[in-house]
Structure formats: structure tokens, C-alpha cells
PDB file of N, CA and C in Angstrom:
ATOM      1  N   UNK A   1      22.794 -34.036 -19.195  1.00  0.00           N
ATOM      2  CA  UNK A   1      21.536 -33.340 -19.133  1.00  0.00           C
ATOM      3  C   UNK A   1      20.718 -33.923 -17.979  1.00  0.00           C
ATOM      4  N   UNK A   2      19.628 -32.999 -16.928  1.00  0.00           N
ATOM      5  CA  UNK A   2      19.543 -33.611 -16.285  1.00  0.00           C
ATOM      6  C   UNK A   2      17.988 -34.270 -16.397  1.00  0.00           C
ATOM      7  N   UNK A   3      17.526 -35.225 -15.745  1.00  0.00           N
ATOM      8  CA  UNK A   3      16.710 -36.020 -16.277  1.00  0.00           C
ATOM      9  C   UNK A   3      15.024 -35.321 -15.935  1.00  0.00           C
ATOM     10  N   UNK A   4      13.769 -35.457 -17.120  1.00  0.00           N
ATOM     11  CA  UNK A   4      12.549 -34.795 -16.297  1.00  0.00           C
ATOM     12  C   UNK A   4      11.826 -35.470 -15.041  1.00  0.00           C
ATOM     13  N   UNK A   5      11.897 -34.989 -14.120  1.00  0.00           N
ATOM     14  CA  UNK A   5      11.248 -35.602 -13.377  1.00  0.00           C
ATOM     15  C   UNK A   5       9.275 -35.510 -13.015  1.00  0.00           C
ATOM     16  N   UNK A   6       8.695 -36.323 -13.607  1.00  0.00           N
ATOM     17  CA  UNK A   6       6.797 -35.943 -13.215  1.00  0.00           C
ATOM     18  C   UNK A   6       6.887 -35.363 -12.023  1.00  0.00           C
ATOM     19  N   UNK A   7       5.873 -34.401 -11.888  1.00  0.00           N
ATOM     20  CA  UNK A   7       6.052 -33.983 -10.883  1.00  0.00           C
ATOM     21  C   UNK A   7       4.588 -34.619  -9.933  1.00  0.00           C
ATOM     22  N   UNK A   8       4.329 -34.914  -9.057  1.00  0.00           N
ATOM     23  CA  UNK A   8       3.415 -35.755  -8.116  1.00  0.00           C
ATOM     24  C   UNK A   8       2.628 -34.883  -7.461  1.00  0.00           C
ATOM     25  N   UNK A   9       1.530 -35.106  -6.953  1.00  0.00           N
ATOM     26  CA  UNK A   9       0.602 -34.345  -6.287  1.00  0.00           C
ATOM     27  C   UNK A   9       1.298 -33.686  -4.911  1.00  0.00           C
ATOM     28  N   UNK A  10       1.843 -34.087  -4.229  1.00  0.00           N
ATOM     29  CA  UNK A  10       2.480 -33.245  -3.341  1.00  0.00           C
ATOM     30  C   UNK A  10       3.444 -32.266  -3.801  1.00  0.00           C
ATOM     31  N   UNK A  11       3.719 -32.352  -4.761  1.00  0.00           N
ATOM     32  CA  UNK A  11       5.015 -31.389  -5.547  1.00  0.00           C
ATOM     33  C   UNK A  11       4.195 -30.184  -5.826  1.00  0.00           C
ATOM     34  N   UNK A  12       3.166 -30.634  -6.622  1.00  0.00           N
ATOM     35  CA  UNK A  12       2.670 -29.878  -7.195  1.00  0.00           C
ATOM     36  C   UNK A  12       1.581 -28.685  -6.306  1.00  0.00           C
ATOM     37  N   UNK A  13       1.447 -29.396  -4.765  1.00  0.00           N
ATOM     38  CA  UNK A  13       0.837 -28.577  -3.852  1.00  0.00           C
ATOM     39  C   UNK A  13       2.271 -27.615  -3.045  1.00  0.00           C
ATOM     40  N   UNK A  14       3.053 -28.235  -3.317  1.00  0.00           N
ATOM     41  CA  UNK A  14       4.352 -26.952  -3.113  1.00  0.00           C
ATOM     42  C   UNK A  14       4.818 -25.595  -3.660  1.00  0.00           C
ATOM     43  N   UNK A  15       4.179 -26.404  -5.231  1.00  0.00           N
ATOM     44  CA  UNK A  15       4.559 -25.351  -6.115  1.00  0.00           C
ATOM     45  C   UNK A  15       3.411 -23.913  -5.798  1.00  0.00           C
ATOM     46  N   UNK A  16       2.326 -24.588  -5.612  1.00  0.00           N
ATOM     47  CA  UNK A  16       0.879 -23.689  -5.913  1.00  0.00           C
ATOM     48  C   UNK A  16       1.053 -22.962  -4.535  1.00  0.00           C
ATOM     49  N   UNK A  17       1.227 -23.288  -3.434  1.00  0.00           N
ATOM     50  CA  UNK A  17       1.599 -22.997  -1.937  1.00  0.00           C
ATOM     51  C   UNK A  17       2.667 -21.865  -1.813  1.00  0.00           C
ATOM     52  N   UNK A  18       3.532 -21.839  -2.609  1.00  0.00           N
ATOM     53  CA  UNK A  18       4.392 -20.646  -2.687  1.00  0.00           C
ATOM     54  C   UNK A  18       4.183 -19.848  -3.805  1.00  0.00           C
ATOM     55  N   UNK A  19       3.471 -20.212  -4.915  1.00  0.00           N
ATOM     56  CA  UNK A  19       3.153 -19.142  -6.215  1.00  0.00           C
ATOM     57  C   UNK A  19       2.546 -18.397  -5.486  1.00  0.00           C
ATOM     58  N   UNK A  20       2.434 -16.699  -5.851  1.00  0.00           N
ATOM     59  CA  UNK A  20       1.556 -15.748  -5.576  1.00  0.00           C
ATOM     60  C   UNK A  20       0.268 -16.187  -6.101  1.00  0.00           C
ATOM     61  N   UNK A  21      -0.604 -15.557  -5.254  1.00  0.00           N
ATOM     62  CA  UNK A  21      -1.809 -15.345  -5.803  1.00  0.00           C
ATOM     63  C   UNK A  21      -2.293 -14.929  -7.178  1.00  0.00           C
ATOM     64  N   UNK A  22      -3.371 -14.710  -8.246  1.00  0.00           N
ATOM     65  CA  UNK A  22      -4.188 -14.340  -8.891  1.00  0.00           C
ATOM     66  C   UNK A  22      -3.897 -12.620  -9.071  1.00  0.00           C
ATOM     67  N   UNK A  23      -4.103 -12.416  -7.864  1.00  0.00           N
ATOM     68  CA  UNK A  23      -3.915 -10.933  -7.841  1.00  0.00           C
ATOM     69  C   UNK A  23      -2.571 -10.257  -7.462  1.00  0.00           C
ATOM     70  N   UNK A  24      -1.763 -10.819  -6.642  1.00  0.00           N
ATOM     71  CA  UNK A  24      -0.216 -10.456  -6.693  1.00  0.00           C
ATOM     72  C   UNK A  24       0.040 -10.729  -8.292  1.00  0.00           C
ATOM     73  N   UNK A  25      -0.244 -11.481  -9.063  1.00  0.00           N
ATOM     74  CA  UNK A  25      -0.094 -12.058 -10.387  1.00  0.00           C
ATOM     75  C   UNK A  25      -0.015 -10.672 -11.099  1.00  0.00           C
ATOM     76  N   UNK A  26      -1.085 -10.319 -11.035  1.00  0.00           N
ATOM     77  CA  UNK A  26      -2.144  -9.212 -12.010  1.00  0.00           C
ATOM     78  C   UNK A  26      -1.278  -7.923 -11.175  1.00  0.00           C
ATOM     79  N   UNK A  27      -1.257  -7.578 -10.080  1.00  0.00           N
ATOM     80  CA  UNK A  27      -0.271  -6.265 -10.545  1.00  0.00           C
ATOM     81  C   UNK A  27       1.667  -6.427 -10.530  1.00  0.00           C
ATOM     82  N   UNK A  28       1.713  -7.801 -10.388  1.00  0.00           N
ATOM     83  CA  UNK A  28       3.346  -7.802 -10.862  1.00  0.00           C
ATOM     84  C   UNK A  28       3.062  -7.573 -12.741  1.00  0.00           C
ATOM     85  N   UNK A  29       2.334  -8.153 -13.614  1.00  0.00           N
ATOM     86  CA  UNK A  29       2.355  -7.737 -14.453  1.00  0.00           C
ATOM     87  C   UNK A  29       2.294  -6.360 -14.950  1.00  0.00           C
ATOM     88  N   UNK A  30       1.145  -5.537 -13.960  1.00  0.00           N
ATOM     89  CA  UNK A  30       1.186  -4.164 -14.094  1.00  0.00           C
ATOM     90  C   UNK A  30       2.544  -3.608 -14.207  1.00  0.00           C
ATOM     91  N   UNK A  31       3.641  -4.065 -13.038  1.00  0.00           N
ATOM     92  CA  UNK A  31       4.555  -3.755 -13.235  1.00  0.00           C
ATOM     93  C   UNK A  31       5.479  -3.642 -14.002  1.00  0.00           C
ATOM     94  N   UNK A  32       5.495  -4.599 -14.535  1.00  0.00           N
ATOM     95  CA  UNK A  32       6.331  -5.290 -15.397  1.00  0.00           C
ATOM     96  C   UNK A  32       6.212  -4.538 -16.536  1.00  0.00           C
ATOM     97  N   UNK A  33       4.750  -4.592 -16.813  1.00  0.00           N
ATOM     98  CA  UNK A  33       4.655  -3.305 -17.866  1.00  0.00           C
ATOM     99  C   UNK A  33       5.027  -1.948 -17.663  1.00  0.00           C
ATOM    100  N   UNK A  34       5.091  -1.479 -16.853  1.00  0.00           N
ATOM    101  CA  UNK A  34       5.899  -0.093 -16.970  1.00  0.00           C
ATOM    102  C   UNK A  34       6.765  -0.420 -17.612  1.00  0.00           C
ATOM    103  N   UNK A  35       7.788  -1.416 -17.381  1.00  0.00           N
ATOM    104  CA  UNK A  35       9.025  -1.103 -18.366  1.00  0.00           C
ATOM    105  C   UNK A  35       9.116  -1.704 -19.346  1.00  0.00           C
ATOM    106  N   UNK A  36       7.796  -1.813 -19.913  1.00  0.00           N
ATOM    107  CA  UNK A  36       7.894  -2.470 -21.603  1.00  0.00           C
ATOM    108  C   UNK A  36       7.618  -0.805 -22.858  1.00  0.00           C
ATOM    109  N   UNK A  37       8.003   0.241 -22.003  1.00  0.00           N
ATOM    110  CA  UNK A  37       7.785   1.103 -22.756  1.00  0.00           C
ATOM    111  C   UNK A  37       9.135   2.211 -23.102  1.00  0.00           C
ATOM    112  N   UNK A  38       9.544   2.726 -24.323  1.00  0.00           N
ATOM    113  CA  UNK A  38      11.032   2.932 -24.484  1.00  0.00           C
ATOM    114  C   UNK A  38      11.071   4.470 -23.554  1.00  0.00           C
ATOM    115  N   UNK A  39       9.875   5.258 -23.628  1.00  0.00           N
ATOM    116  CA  UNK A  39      10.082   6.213 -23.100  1.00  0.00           C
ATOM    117  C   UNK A  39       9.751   6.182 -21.833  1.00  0.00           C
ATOM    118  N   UNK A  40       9.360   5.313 -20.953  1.00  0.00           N
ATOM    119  CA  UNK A  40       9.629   5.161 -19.598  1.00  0.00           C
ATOM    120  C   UNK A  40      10.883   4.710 -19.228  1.00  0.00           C
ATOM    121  N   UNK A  41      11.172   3.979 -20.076  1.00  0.00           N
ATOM    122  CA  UNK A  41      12.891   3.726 -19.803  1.00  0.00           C
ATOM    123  C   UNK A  41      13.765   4.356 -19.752  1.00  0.00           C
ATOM    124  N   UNK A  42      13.730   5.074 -20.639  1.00  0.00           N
ATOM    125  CA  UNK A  42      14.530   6.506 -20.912  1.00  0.00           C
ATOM    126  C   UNK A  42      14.366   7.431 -19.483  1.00  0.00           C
ATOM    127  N   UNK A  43      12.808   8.060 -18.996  1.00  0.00           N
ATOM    128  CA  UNK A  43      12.834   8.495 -17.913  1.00  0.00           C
ATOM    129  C   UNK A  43      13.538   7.979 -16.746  1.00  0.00           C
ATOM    130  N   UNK A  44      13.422   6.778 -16.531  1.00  0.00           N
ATOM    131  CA  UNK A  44      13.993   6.215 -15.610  1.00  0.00           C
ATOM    132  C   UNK A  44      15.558   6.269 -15.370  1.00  0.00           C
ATOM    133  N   UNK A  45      15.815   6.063 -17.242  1.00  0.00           N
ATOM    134  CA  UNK A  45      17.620   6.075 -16.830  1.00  0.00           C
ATOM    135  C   UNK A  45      18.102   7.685 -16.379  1.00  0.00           C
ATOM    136  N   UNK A  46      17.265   7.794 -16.694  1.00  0.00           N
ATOM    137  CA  UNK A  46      17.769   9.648 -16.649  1.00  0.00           C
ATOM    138  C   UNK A  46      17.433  10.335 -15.451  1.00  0.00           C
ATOM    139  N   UNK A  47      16.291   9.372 -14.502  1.00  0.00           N
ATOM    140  CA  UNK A  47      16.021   9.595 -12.934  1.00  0.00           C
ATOM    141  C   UNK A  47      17.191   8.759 -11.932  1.00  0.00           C
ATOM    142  N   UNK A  48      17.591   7.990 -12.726  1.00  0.00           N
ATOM    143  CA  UNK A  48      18.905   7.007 -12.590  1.00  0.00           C
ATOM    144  C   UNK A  48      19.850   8.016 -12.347  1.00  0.00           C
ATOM    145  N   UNK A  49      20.520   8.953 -12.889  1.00  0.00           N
ATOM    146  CA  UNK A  49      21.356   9.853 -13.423  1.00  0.00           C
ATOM    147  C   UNK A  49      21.381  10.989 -11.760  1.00  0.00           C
ATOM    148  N   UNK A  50      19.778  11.431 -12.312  1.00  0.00           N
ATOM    149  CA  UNK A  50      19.804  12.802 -11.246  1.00  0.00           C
ATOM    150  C   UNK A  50      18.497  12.668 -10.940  1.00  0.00           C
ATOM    151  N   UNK A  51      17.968  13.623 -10.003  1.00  0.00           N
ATOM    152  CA  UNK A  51      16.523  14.246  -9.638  1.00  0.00           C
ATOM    153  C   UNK A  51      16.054  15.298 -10.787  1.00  0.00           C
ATOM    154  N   UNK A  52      15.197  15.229 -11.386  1.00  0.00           N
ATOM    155  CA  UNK A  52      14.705  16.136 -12.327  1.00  0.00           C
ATOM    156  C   UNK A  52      13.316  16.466 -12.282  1.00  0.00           C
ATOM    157  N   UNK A  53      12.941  17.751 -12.565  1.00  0.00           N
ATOM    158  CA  UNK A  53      11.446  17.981 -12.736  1.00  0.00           C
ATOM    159  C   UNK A  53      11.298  17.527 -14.696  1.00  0.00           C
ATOM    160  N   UNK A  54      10.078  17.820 -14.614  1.00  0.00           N
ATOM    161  CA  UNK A  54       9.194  17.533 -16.039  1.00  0.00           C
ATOM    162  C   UNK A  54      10.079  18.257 -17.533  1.00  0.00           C
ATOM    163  N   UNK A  55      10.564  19.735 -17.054  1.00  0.00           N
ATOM    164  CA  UNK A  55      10.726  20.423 -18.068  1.00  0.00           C
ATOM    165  C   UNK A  55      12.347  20.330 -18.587  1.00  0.00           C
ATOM    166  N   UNK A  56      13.075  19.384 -17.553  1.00  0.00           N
ATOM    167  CA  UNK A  56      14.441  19.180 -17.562  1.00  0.00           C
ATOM    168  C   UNK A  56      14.291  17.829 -18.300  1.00  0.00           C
ATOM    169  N   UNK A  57      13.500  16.752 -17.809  1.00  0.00           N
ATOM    170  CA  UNK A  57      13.182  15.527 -18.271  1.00  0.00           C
ATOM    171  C   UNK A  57      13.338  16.043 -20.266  1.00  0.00           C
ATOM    172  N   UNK A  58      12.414  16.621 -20.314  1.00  0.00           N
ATOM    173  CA  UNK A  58      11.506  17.248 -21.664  1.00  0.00           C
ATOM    174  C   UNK A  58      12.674  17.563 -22.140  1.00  0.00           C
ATOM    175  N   UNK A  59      13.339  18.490 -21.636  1.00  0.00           N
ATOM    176  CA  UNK A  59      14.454  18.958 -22.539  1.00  0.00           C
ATOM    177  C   UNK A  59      15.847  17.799 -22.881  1.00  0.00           C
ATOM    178  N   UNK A  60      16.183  17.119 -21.987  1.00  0.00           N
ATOM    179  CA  UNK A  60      17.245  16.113 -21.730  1.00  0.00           C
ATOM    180  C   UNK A  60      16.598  15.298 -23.108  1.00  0.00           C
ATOM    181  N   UNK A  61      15.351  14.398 -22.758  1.00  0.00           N
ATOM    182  CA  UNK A  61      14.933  13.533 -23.567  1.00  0.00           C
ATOM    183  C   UNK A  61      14.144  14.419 -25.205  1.00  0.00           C
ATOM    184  N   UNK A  62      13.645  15.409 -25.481  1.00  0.00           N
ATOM    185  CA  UNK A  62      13.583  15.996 -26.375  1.00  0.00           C
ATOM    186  C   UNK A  62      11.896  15.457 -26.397  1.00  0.00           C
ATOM    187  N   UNK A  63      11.219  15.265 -25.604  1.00  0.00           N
ATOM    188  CA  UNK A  63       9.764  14.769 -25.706  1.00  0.00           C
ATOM    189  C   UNK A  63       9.118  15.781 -24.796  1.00  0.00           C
ATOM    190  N   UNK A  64       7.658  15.965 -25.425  1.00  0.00           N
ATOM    191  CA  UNK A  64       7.089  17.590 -24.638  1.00  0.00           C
ATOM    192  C   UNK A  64       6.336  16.911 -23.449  1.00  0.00           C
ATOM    193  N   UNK A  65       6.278  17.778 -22.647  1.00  0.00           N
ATOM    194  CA  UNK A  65       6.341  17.712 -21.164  1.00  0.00           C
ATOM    195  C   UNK A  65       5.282  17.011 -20.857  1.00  0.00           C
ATOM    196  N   UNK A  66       3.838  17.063 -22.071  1.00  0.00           N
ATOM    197  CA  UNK A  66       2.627  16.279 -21.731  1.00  0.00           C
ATOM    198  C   UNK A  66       3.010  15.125 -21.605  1.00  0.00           C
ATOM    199  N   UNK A  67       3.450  14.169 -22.557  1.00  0.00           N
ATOM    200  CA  UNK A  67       4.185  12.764 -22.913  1.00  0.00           C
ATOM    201  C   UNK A  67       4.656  12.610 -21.521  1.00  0.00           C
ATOM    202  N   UNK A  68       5.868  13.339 -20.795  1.00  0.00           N
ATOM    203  CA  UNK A  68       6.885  13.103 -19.800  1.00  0.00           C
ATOM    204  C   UNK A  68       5.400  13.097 -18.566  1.00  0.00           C
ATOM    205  N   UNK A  69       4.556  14.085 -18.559  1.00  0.00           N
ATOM    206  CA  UNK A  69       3.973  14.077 -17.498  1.00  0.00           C
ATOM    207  C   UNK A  69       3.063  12.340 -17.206  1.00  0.00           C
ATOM    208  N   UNK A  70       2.245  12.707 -18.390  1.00  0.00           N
ATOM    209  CA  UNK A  70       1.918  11.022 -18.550  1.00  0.00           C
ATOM    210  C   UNK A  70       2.432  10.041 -18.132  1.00  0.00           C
ATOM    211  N   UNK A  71       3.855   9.778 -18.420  1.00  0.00           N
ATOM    212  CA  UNK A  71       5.081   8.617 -18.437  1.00  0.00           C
ATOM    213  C   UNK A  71       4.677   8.531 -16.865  1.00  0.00           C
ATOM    214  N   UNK A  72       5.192   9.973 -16.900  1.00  0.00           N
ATOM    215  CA  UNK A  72       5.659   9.761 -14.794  1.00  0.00           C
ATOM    216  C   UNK A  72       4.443   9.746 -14.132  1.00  0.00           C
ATOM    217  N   UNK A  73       3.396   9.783 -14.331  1.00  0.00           N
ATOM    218  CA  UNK A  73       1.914   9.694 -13.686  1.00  0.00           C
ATOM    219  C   UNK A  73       2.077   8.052 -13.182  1.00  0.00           C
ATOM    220  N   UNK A  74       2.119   7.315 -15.022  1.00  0.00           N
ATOM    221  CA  UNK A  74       2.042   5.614 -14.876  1.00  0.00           C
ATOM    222  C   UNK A  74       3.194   5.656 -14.240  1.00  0.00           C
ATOM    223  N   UNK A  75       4.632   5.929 -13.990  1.00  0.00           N
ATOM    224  CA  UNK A  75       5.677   5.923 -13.354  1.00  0.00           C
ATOM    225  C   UNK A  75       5.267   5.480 -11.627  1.00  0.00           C
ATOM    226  N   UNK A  76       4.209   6.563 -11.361  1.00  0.00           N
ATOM    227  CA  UNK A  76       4.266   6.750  -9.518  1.00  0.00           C
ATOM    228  C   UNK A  76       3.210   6.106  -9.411  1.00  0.00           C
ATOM    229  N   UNK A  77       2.275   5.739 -10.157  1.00  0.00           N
ATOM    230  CA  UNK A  77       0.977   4.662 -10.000  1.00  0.00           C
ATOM    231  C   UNK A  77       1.653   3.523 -10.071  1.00  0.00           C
ATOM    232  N   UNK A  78       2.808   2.625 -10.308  1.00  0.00           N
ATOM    233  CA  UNK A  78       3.178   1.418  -9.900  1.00  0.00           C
ATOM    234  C   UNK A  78       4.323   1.692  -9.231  1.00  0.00           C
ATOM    235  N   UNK A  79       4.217   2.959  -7.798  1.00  0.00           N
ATOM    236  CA  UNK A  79       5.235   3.212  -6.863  1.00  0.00           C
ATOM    237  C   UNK A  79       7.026   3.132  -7.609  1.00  0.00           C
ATOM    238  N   UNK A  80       7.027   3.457  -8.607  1.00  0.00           N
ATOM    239  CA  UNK A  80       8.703   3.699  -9.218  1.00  0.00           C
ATOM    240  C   UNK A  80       9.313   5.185  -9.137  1.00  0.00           C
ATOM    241  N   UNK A  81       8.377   5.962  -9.389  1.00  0.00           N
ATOM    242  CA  UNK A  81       9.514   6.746  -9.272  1.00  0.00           C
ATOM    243  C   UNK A  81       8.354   7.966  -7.651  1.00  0.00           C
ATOM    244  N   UNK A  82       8.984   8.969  -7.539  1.00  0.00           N
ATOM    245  CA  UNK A  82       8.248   9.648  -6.476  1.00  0.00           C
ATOM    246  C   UNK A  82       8.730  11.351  -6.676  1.00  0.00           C
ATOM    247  N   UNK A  83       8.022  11.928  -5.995  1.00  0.00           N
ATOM    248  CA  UNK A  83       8.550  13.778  -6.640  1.00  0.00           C
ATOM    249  C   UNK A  83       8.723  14.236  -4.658  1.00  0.00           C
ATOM    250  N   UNK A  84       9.353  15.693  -5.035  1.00  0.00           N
ATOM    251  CA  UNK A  84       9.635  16.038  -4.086  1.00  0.00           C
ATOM    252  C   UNK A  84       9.520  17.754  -4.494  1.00  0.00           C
ATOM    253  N   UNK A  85       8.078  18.160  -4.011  1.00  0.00           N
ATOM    254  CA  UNK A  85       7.881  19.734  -3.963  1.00  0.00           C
ATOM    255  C   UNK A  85       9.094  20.746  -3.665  1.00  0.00           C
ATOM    256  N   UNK A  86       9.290  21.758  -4.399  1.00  0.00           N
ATOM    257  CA  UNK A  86      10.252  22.644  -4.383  1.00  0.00           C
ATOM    258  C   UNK A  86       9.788  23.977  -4.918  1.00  0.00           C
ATOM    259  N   UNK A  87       9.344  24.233  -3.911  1.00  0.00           N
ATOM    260  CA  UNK A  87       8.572  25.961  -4.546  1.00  0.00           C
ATOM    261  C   UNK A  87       7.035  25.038  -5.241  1.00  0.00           C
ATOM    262  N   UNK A  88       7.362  25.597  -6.360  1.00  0.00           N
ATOM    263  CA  UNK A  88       5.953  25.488  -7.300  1.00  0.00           C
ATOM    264  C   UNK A  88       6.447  23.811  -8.408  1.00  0.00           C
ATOM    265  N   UNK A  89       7.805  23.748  -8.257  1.00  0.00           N
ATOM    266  CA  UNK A  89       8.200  22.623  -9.111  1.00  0.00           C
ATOM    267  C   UNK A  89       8.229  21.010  -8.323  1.00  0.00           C
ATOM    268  N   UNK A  90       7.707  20.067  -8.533  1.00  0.00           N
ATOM    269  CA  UNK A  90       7.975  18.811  -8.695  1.00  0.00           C
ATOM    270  C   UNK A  90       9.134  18.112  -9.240  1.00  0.00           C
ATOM    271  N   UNK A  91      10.100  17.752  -8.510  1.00  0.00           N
ATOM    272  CA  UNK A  91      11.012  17.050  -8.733  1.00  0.00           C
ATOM    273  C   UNK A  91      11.232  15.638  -8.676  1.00  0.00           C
ATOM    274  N   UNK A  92      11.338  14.910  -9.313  1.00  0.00           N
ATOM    275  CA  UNK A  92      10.930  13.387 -10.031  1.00  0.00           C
ATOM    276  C   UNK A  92      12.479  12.326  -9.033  1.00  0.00           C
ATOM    277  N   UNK A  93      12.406  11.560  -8.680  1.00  0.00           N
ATOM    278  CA  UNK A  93      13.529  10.511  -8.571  1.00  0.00           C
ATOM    279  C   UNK A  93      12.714   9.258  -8.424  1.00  0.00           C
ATOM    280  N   UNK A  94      13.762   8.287  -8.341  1.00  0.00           N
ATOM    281  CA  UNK A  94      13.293   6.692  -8.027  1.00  0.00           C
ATOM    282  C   UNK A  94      13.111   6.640  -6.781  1.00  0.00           C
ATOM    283  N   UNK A  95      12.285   5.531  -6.813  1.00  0.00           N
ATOM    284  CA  UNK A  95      11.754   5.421  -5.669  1.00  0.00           C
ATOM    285  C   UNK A  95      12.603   4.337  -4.931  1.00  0.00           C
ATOM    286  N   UNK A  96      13.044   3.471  -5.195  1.00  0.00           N
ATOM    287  CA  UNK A  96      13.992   2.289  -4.804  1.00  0.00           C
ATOM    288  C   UNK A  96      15.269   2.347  -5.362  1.00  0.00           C
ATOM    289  N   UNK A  97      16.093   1.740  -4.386  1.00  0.00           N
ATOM    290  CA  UNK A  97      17.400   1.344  -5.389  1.00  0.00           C
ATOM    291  C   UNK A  97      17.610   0.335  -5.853  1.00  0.00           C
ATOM    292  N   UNK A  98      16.597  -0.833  -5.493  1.00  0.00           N
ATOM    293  CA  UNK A  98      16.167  -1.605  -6.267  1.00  0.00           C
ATOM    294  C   UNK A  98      15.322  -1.560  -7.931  1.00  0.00           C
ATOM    295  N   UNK A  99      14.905  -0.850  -8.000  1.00  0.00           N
ATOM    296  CA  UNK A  99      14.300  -0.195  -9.913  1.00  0.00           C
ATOM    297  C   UNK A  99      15.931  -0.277 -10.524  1.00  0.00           C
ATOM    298  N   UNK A 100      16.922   0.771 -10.032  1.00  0.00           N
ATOM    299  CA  UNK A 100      18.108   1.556 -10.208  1.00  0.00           C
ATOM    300  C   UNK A 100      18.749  -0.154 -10.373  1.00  0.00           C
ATOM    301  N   UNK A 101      19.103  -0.806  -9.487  1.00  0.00           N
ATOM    302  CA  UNK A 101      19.604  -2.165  -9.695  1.00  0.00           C
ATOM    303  C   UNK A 101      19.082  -2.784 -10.438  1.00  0.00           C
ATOM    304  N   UNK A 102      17.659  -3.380 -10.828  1.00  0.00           N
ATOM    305  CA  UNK A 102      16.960  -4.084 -11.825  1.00  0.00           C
ATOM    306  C   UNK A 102      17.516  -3.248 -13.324  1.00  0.00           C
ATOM    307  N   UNK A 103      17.551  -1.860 -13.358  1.00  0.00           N
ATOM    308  CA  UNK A 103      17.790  -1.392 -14.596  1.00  0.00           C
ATOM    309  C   UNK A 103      19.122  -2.020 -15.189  1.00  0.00           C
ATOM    310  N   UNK A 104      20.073  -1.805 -13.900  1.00  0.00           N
ATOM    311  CA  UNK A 104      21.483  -1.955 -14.650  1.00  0.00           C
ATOM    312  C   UNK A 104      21.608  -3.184 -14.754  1.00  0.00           C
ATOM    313  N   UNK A 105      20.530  -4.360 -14.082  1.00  0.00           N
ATOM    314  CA  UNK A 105      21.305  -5.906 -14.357  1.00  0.00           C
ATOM    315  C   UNK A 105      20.541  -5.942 -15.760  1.00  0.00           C
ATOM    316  N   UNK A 106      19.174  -5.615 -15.740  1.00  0.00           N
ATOM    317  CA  UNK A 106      18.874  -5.799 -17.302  1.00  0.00           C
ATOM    318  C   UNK A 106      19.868  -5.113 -18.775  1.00  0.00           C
ATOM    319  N   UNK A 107      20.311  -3.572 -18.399  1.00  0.00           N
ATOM    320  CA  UNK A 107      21.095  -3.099 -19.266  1.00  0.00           C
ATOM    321  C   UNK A 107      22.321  -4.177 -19.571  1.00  0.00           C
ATOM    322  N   UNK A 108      22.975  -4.662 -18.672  1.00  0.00           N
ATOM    323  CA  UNK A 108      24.197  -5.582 -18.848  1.00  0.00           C
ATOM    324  C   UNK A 108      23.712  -7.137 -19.530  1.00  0.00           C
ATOM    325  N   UNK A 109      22.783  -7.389 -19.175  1.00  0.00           N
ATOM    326  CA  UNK A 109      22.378  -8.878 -19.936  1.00  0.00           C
ATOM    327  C   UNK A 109      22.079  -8.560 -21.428  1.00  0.00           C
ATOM    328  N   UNK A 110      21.620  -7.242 -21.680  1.00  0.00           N
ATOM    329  CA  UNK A 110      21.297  -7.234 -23.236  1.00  0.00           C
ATOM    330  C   UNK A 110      22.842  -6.915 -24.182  1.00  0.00           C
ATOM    331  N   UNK A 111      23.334  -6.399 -22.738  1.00  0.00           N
ATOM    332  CA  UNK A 111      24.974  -5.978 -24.005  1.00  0.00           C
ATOM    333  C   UNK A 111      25.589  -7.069 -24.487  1.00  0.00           C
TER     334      UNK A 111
END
């Protein structure tokens, strides 16, 4: 086992020197919370999948379109997922393939 080491005033100005800020703090948590919710997750795996508008979401996941619209509102307010106009419809995908990667390393650590 390996041994604790105190950590000393210069250590400890290393640590604080590379921590984010207060406020990088406060919206990585924002983030973070998006995916503490089952039906954002669900959207996501299923934006994972394909590009979908609201009423495909709704039908796939069986939740009415207000709920889905909501989800994906908080969805694109912490930049995750993004739409793409098509006629009169909004079409939903991720925004990174990084979200898409974070999903599947978390899916595999819980199996």
C-alpha cells in the first residue's frame, strides 16, 4: 500500500494552480447534471443511435413530446445535443463525439 504523504504548502499551491476555477466548477456541475436524469439519457442514447426530431424521439421513447421538448431544451443549454432545420421540423443529434464516447465508457463500467 502506498504510503500518505502531507501534503506542504508548495504542493498544495500546485494543486489550487491547476484546479478550475469557482465558476468552471459551477457549470461542469451543470453539466454533469444533465446526465443525472433517466430521461435525458434515454434521449441521448437514442440521439446516439440516429438524428431524430421530437415526435420520433416521443414515439421511440413512449414520453409526450412536451417532456422530450423540455429534455432537449436542458439538452442544448449545456451545448449536448444540437438540431438541424428541415422544412418546418427540427432534427435533434449530439453535439460531440465525445458525449457519444463518455456515454459508452460509462454504459460499460456499470455492466
Amino acid at each position: 500500500m502506498e504510503k500518505f504523504i502531507k501534503i506542504n504548502e508548495r504542493s498544495k499551491f500546485e494543486v489550487q494552480k491547476i484546479m478550475p476555477n469557482d465558476e468552471i466548477m459551477s457549470k461542469l456541475a451543470g453539466y454533469f447534471q444533465s446526465f443525472s436524469d433517466s430521461t435525458r439519457l434515454k434521449i441521448l442514447s437514442c440521439l446516439s443511435i440516429m438524428n431524430l426530431c421530437v415526435n420520433d424521439l416521443s414515439m421511440v421513447l413512449g414520453i409526450n413530446q412536451t417532456t422530450i421538448s423540455h429534455q432537449l431544451k436542458t439538452l442544448k443549454d449545456q451545448n449536448l445535443v444540437d438540431f438541424k432545420r428541415e422544412g418546418k421540423i427540427l432534427v435533434y443529434h449530439i453535439k460531440s463525439q465525445n458525449v457519444e464516447e463518455m456515454m459508452m465508457y460509462a454504459t460499460n463500467m456499470i455492466q
